[in-house]
Protein backbone atom coordinates (compact mmCIF):
# COMPACT_ATOMS: atom_id res chain seq x y z
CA UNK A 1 -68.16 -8.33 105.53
CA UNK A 2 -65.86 -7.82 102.33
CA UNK A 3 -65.06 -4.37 101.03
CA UNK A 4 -66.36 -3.82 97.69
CA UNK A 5 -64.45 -1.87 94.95
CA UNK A 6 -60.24 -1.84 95.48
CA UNK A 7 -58.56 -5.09 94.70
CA UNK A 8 -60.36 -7.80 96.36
CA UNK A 9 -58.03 -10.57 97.39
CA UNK A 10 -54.92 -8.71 96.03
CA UNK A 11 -55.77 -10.09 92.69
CA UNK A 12 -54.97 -6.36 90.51
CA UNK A 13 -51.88 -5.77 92.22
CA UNK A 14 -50.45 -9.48 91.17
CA UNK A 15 -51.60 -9.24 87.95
CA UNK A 16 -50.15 -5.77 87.41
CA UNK A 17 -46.30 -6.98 88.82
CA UNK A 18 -47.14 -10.01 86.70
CA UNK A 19 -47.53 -7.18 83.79
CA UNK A 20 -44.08 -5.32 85.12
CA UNK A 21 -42.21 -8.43 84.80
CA UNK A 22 -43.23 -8.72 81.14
CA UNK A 23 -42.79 -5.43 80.46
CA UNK A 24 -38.81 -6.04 81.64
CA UNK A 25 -38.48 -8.96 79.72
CA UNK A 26 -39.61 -7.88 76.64
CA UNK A 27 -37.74 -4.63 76.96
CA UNK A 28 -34.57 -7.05 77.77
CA UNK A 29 -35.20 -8.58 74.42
CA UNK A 30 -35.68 -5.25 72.68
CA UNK A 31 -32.65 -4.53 73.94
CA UNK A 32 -30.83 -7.97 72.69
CA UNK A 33 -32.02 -7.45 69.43
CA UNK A 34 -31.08 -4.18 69.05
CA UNK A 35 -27.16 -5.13 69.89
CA UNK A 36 -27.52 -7.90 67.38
CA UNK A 37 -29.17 -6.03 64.67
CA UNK A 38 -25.83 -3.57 65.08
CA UNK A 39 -23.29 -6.08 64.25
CA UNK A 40 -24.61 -7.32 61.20
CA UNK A 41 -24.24 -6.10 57.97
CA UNK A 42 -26.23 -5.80 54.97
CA UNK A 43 -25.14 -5.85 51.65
CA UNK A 44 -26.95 -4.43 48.61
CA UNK A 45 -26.05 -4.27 44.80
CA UNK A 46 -27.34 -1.66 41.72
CA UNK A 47 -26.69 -1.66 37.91
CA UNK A 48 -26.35 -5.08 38.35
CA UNK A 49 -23.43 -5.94 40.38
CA UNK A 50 -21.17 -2.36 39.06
CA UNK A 51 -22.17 -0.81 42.60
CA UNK A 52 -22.22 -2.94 45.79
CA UNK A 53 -22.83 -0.95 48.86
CA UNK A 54 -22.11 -2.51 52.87
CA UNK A 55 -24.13 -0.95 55.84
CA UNK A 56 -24.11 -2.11 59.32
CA UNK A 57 -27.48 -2.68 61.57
CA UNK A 58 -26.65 1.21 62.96
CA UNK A 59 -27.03 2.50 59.11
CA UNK A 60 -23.31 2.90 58.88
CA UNK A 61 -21.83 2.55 55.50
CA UNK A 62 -19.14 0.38 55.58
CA UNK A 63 -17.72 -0.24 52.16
CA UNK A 64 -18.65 0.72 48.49
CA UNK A 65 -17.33 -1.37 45.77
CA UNK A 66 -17.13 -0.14 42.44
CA UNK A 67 -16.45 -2.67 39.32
CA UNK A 68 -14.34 -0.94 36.90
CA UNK A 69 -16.73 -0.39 34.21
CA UNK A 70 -18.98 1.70 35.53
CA UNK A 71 -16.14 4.14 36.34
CA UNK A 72 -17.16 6.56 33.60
CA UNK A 73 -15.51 9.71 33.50
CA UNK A 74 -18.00 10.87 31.12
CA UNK A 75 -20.56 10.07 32.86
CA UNK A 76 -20.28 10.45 36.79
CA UNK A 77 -24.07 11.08 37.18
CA UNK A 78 -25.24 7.41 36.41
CA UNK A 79 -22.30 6.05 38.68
CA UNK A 80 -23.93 8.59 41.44
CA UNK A 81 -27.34 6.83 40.71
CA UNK A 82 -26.33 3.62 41.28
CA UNK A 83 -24.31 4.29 44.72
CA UNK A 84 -27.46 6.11 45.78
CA UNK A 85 -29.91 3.07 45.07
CA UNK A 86 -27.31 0.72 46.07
CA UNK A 87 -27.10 2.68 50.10
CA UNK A 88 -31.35 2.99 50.07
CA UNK A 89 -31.73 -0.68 49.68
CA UNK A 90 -29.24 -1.47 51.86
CA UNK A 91 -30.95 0.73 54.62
CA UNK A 92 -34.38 -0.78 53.75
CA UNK A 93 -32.40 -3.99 54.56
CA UNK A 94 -31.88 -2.66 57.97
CA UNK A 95 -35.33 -1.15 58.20
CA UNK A 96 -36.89 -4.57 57.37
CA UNK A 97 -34.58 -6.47 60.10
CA UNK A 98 -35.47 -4.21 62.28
CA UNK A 99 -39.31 -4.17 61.83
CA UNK A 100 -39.67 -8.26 61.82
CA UNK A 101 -37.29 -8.45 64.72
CA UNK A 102 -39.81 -6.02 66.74
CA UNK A 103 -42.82 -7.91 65.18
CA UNK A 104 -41.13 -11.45 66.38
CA UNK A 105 -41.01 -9.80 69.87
CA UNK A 106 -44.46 -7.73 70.44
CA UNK A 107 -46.25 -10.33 68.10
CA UNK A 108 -47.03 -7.54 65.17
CA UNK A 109 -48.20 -4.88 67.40
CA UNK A 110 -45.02 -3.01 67.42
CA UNK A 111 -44.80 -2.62 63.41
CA UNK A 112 -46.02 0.63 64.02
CA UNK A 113 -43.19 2.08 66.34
CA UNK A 114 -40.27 3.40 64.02
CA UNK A 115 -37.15 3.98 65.78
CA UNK A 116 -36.99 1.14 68.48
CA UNK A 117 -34.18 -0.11 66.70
């Protein structure tokens, strides 16, 4: 007579390596993004092209590029305004690369789990 309760037939022990092995090759492609997303860069401009701002996928900055008119000695505080929105959206560029490439992978469940990337 068959035991009843456990895993009849083995059936909850395959499905859970089944499980494992998904597991590792999602993580694998976490991981693949995540070395991808660090090599590229995203740009991002304020005051209309005066202040462009480079960042990397690690949220490096990597250049600032200033056009010369908006090198006001008179008035530094609006040239620190623009550098300042120029970096954020160039992070949220990073932040939004990051959160579809994690959405592409767990099919939208994982848009809830900052720092992955």
């Amino acid at each position: 007579m068959a035991k009843r309760g456990g895993f009849p037939g083995g059936g909850m022990p395959g499905n859970m390596a089944n499980l494992m092995k998904q597991a590792q090759k999602m993580q694998r492609k976490m991981e693949e993004q995540a070395k991808e997303l660090e090599t590229k860069e995203f740009t991002a401009t304020a005051g209309g092209g005066a202040v462009e701002v480079t960042v990397n996928g690690k949220k490096e900055l990597q250049k600032v590029k200033l056009s010369e008119e908006v090198v006001d000695p008179d008035d530094i505080e609006m040239l620190e305004d623009l550098i300042v929105a120029a970096i954020n959206e160039a992070m949220r560029q990073v932040d939004e690369e990051s959160t579809s490439a994690m959405n592409k992978l767990t099919g939208g469940m994982g848009g809830g789990m900052p720092g992955m990337f």
